[in-house]
N, C-alpha and C. Protein backbone atom coordinates (compact mmCIF):
# COMPACT_ATOMS: atom_id res chain seq x y z
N UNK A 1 11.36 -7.29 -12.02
CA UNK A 1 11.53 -7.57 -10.60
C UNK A 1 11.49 -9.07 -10.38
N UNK A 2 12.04 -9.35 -9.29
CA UNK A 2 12.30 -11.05 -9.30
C UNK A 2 12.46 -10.90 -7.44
N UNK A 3 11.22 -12.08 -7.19
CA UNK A 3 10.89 -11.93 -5.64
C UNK A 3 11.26 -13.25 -5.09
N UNK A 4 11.86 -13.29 -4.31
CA UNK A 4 11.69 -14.34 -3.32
C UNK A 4 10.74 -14.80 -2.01
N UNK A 5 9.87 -15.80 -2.14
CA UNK A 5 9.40 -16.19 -1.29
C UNK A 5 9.37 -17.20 -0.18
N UNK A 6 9.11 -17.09 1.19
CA UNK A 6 9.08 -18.31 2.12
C UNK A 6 8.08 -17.63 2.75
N UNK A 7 7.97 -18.77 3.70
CA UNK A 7 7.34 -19.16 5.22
C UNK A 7 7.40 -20.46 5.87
N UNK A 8 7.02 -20.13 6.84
CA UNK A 8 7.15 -21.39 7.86
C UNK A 8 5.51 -22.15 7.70
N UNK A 9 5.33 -23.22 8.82
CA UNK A 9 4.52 -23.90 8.87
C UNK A 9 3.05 -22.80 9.09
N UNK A 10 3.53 -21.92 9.65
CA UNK A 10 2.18 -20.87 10.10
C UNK A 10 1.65 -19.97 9.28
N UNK A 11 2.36 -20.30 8.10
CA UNK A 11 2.23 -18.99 6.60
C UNK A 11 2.14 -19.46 5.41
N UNK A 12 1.82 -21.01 5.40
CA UNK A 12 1.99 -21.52 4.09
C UNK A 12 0.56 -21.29 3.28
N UNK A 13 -0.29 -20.87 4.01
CA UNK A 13 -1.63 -20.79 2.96
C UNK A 13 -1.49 -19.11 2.26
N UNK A 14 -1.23 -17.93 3.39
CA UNK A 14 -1.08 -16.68 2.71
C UNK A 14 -0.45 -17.04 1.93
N UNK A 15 1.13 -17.81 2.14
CA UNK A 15 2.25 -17.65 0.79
C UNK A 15 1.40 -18.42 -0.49
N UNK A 16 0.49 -19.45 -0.38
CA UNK A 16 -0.09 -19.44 -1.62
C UNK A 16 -0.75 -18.32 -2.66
N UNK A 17 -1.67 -17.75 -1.26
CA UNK A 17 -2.29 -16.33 -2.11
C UNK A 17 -1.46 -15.35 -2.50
N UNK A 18 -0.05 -14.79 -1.93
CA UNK A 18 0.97 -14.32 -2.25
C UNK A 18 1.45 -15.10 -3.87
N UNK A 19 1.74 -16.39 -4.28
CA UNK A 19 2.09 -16.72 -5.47
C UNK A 19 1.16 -16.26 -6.15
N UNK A 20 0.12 -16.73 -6.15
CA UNK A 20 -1.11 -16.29 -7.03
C UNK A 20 -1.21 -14.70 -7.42
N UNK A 21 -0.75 -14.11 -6.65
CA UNK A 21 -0.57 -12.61 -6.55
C UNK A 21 0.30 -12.22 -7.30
N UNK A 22 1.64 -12.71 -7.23
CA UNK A 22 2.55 -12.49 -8.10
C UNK A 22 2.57 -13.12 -9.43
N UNK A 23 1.76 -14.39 -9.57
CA UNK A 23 1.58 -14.68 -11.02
C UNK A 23 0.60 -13.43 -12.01
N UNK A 24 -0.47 -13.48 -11.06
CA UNK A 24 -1.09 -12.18 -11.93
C UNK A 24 -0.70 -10.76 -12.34
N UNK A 25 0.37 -10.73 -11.19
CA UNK A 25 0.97 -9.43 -12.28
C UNK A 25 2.25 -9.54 -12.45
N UNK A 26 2.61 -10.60 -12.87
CA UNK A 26 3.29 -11.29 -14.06
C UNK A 26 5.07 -10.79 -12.99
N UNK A 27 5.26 -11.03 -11.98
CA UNK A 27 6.29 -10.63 -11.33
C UNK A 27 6.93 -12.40 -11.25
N UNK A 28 8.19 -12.47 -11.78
CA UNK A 28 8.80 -13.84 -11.73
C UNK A 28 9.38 -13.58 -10.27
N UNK A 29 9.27 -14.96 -9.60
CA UNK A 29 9.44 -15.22 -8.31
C UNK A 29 9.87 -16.84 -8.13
N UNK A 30 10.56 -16.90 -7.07
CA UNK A 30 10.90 -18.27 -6.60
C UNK A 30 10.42 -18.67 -5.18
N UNK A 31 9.96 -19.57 -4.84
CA UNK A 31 8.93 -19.97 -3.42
C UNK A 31 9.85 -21.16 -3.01
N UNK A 32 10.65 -20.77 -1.98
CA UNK A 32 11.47 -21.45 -1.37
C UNK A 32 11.08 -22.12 0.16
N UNK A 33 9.34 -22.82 -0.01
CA UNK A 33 8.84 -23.35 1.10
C UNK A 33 8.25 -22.34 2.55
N UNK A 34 7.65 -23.39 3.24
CA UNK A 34 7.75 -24.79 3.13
C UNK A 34 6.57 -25.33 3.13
N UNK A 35 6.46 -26.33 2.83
CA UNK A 35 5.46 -27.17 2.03
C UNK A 35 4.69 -28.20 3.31
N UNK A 36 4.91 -27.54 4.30
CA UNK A 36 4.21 -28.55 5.79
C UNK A 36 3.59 -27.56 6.46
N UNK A 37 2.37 -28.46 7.39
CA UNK A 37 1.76 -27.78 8.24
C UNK A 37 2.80 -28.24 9.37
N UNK A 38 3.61 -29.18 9.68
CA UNK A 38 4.58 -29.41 10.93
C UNK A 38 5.72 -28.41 11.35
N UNK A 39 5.85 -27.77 12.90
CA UNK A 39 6.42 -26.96 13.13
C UNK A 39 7.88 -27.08 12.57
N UNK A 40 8.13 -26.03 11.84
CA UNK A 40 9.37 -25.92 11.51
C UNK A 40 10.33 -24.57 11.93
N UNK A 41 11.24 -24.54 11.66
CA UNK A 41 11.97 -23.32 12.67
C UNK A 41 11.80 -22.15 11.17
N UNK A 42 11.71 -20.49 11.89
CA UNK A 42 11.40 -19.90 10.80
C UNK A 42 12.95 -19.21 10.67
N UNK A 43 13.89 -19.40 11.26
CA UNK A 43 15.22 -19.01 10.98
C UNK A 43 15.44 -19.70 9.22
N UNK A 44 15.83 -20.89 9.54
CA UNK A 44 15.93 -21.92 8.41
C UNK A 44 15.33 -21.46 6.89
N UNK A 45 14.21 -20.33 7.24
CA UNK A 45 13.74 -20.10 5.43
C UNK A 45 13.52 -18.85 5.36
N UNK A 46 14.25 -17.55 6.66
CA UNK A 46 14.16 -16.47 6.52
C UNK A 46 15.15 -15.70 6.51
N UNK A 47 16.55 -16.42 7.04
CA UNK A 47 17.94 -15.98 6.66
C UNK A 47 18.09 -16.21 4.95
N UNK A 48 18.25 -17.79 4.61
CA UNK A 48 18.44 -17.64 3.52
C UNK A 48 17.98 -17.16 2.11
N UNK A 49 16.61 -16.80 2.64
CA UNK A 49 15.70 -15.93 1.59
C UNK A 49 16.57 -14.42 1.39
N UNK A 50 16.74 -14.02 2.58
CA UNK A 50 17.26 -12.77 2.96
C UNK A 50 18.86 -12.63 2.50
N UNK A 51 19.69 -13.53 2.81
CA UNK A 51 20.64 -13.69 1.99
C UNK A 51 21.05 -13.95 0.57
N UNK A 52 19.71 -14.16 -0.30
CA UNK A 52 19.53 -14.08 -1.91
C UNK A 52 19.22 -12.61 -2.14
N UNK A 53 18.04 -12.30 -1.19
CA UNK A 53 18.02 -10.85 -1.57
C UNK A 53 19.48 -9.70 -1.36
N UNK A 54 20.08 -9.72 -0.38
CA UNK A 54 20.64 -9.26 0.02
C UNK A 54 22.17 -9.30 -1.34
N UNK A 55 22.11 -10.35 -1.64
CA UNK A 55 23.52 -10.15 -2.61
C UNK A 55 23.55 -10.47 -4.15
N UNK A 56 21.39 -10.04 -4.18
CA UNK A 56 21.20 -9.61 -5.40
C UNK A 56 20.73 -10.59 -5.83
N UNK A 57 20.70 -11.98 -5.66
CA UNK A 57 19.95 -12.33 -6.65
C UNK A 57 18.97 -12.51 -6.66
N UNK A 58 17.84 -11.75 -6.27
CA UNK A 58 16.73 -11.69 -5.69
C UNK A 58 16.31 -9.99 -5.79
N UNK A 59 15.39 -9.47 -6.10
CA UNK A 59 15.15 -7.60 -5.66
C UNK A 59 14.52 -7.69 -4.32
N UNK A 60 13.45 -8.54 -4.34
CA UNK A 60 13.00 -8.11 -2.69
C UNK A 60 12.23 -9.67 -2.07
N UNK A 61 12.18 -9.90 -1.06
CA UNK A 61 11.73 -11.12 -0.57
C UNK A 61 10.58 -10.97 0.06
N UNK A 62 9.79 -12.05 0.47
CA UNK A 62 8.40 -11.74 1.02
C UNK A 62 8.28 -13.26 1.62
N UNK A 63 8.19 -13.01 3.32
CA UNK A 63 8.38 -13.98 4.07
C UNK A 63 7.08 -13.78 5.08
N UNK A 64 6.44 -14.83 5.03
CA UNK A 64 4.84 -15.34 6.19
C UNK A 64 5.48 -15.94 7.14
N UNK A 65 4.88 -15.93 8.34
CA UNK A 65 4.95 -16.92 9.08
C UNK A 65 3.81 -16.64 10.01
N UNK A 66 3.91 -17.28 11.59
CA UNK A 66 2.02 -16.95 12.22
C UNK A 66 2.08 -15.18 12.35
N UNK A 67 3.24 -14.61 12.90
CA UNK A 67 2.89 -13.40 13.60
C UNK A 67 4.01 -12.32 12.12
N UNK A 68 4.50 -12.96 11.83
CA UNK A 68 5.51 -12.19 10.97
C UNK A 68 6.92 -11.49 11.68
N UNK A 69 6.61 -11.80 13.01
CA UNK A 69 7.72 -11.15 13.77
C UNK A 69 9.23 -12.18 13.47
N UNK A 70 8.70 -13.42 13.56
CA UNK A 70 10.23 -14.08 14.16
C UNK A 70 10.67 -13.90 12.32
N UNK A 71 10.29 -14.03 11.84
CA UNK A 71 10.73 -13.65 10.06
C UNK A 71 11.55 -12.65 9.57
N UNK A 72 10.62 -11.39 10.38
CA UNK A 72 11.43 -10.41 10.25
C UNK A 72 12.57 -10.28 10.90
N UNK A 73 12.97 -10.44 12.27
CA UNK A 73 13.74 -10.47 13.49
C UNK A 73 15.23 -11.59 12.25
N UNK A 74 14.63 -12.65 11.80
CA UNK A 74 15.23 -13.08 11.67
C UNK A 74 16.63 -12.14 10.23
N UNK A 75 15.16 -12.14 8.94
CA UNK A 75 15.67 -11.43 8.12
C UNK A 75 16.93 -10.02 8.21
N UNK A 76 15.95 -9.50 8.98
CA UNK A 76 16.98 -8.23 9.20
C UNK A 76 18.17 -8.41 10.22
N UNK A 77 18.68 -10.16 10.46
CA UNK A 77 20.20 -9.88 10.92
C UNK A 77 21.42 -10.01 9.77
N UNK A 78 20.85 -10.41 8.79
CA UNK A 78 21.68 -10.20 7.42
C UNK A 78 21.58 -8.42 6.99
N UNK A 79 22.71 -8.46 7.06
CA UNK A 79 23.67 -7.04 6.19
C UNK A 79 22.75 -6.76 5.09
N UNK A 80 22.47 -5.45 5.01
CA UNK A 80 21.43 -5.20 3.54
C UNK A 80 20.40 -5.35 3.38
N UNK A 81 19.79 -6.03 4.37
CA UNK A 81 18.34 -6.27 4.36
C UNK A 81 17.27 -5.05 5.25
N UNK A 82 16.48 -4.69 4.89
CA UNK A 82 15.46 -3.79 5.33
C UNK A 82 14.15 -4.56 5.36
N UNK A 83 13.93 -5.17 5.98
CA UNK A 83 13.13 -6.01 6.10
C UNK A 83 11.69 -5.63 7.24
N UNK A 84 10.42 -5.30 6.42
CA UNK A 84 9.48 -4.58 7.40
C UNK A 84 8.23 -5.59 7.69
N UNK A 85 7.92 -5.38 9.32
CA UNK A 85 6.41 -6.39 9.65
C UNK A 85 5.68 -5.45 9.16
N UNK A 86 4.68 -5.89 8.36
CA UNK A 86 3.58 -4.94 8.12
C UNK A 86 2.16 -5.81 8.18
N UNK A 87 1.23 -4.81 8.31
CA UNK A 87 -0.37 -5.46 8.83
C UNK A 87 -1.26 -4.60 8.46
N UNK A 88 -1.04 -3.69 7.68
CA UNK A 88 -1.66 -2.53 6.89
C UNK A 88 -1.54 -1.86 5.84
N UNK A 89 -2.39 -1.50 4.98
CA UNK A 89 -1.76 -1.02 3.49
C UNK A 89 -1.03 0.02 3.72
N UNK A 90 -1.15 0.91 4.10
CA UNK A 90 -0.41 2.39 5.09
C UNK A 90 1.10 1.93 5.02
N UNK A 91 1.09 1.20 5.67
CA UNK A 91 1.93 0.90 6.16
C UNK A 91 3.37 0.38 4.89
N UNK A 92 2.38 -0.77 4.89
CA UNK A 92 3.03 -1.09 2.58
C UNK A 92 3.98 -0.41 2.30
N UNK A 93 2.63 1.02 1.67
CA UNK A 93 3.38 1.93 1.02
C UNK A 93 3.95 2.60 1.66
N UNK A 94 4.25 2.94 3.05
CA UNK A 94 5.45 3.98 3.65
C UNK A 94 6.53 2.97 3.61
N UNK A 95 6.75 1.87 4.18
CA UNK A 95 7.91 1.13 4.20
C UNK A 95 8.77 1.30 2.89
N UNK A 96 7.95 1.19 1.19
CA UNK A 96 8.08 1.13 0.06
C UNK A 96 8.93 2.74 -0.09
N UNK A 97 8.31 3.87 0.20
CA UNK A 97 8.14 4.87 -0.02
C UNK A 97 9.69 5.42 0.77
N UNK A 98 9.45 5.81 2.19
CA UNK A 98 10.23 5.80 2.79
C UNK A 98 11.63 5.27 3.50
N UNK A 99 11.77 4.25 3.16
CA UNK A 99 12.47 3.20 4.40
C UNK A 99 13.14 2.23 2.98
N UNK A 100 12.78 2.05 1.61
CA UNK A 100 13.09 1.53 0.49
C UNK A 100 13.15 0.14 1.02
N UNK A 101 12.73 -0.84 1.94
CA UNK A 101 12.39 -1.96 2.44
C UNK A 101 12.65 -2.71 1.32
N UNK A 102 13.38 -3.83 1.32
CA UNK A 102 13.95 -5.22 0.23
C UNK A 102 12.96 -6.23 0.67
N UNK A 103 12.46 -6.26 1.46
CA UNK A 103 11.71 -7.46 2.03
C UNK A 103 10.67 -7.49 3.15
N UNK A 104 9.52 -7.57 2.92
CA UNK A 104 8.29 -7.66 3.76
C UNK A 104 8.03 -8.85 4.14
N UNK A 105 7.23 -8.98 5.84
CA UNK A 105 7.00 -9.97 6.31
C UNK A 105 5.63 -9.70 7.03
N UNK A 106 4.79 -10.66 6.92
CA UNK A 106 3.17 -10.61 7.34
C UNK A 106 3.10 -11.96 7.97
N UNK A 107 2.49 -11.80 9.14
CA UNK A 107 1.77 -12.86 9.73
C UNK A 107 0.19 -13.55 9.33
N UNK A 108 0.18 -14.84 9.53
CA UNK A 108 -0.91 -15.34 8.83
C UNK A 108 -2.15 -15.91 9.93
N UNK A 109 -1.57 -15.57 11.46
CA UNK A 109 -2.53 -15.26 12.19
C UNK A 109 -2.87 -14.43 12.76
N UNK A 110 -2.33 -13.26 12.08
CA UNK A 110 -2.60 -11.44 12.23
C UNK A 110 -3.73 -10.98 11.63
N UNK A 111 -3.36 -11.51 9.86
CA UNK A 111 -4.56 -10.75 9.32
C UNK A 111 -4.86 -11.73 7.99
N UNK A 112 -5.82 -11.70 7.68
CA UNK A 112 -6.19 -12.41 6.47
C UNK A 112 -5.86 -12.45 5.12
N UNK A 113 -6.14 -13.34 4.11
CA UNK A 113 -5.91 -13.86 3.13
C UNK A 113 -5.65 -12.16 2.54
N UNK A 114 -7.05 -11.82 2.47
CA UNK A 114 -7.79 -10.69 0.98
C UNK A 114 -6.27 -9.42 1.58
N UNK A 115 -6.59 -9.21 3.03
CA UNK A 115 -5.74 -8.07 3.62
C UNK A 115 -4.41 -8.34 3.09
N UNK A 116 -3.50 -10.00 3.19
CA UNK A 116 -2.21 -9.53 2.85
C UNK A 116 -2.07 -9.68 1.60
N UNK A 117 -2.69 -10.02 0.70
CA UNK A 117 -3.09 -9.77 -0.75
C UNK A 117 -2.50 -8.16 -1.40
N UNK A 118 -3.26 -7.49 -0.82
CA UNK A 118 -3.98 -5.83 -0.66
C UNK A 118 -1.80 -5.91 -0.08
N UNK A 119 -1.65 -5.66 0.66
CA UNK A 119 -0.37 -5.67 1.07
C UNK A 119 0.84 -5.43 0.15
N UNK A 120 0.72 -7.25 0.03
CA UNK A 120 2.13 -7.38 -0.94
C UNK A 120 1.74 -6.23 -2.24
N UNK A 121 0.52 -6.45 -2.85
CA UNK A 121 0.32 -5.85 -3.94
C UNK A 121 1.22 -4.49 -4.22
N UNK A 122 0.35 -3.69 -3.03
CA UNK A 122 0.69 -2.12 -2.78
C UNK A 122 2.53 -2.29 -2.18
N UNK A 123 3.03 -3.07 -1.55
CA UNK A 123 4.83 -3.38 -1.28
C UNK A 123 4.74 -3.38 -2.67
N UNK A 124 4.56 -4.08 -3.18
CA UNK A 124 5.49 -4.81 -4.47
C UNK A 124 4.72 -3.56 -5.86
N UNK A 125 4.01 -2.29 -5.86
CA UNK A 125 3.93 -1.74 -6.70
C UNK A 125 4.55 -0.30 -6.86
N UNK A 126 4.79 0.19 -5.33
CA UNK A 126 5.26 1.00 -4.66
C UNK A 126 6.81 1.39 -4.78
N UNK A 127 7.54 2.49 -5.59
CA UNK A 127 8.88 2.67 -5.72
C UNK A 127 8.49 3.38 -4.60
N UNK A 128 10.38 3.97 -4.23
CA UNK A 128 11.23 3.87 -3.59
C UNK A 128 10.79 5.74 -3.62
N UNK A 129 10.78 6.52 -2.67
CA UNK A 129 10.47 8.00 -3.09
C UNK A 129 11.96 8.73 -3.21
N UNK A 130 13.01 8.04 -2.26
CA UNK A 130 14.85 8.70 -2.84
C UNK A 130 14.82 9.84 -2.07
N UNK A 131 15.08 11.21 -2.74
CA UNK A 131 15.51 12.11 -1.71
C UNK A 131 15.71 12.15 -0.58
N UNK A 132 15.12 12.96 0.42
CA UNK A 132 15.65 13.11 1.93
C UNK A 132 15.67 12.05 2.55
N UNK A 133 14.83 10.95 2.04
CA UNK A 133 15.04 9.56 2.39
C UNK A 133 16.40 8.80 2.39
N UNK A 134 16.91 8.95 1.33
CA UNK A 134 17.78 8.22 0.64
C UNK A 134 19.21 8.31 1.60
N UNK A 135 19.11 9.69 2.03
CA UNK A 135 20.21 9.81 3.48
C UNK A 135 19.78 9.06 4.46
N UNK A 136 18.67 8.66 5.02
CA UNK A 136 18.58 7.63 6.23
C UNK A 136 18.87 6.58 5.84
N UNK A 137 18.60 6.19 4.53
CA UNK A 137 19.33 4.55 3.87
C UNK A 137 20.28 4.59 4.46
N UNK A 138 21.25 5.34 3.67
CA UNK A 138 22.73 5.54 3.80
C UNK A 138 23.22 5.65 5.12
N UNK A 139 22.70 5.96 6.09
CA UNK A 139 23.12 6.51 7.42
C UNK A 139 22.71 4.45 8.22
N UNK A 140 21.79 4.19 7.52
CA UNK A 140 21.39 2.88 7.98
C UNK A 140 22.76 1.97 7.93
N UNK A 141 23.12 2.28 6.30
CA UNK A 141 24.33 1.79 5.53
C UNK A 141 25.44 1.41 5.76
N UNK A 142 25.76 2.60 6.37
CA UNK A 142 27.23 3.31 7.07
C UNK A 142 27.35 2.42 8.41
N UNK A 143 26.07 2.16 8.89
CA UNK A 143 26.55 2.01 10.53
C UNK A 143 27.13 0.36 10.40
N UNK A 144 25.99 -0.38 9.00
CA UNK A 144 25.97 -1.87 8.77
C UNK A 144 27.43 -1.89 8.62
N UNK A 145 28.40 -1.19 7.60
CA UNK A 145 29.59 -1.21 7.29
C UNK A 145 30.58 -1.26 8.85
N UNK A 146 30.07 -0.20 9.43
CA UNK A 146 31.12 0.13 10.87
C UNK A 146 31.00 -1.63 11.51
N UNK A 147 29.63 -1.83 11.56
CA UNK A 147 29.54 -2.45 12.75
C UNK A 147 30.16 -4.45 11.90
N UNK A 148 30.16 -3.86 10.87
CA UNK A 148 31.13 -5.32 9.97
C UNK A 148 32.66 -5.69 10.47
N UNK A 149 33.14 -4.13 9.87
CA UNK A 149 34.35 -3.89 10.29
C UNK A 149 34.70 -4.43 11.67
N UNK A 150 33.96 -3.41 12.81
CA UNK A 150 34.77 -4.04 14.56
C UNK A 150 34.33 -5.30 14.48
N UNK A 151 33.65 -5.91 13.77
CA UNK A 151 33.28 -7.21 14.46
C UNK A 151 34.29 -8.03 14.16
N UNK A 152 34.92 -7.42 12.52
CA UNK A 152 36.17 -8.75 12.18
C UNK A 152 37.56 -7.80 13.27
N UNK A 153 37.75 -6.48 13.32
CA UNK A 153 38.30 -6.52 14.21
C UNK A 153 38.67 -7.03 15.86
N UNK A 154 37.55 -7.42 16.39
CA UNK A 154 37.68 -8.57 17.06
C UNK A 154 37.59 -10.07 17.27
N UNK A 155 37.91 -10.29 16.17
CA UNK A 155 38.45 -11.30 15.77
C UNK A 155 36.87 -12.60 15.80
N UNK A 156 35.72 -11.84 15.31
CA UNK A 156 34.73 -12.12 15.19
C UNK A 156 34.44 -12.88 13.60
C-alpha cells in the first residue's frame, strides 16, 4: 500500500503522528505538506493529494486539517475519490468496510493526537468487505461517469 499525505496549517502536528504511524507499520507513504503554522488554503493540498490517489498513483490518501471538513469537501470533488470525515474508530472501519473509502480526513481540532492515531490505524488496516456493497460503489460510479459525460456535453 502506498499513502498519500497532507494538511493544512491546522493539521500539521496530527499529520506528524499520522507519519509516525505509517512508518511503524512499515506502509510507504509520501507527505505532501505543509510545513507552516501560517494560514494556508486547504484546497491547494487536498485536490492534488486526491488527484494522485484518484489516478493511481497513490492507494489511499489521508488529509488533516482543523475540522477535516473543508479537506474532505474539497477531496471528494475529484472523480474517484471516496473520501470520508471521520472522528471515530466505528466509523474507520465502516467507511473501510462498507463505502471502500480511498481517502480519510480528520480534523485536528476535533479530536486528538492518540484518537486519530487509533483511526488511521483501523482506515488503513481495514479491507474493503465487496459484496452487496460493491453495487453501491458502482452505482456511486455510474452516476460520476453520467455526470462527466453532460458536463463535456455542455460544452463544460
Amino acid at each position: 500500500m502506498k499513502v498519500a499525505l497532507a494538511s493544512d496549517h491546522g493539521g500539521i502536528h496530527i499529520r506528524e503522528v499520522i507519519r509516525e504511524l505509517l512508518e511503524e507499520l512499515g506502509i510507504e507513504y509520501q507527505d505532501f505538506g505543509c510545513d507552516c503554522e501560517t494560514s494556508v488554503d486547504y484546497p491547494d493540498y487536498a485536490m492534488p493529494v486526491a488527484e494522485k490517489v484518484a489516478n493511481g498513483e497513490f492507494d489511499r490518501g489521508i488529509l488533516i486539517c482543523g475540522t477535516g471538513i473543508g479537506m474532505s469537501i474539497s477531496a471528494n470533488k475529484v472523480k474517484g475519490i471516496r473520501c470520508a470525515l471521520v472522528h471515530d474508530v466505528f466509523s474507520a472501519k465502516m467507511t473501510r468496510l462498507h463505502n471502500n473509502s480511498n481517502m480519510l480526513a480528520m480534523g485536528e481540532r476535533v479530536i486528538g493526537a492518540g484518537l486519530a492515531s487509533e483511526i488511521a490505524k483501523t482506515w488503513l488496516l481495514t479491507e474493503f468487505e465487496g459484496g452487496r456493497h460493491q453495487n453501491r460503489i458502482e452505482k456511486i460510479n455510474k452516476y460520476e461517469e453520467i455526470e462527466a459525460s453532460s458536463g463535456s456535453e455542455k460544452g463544460e
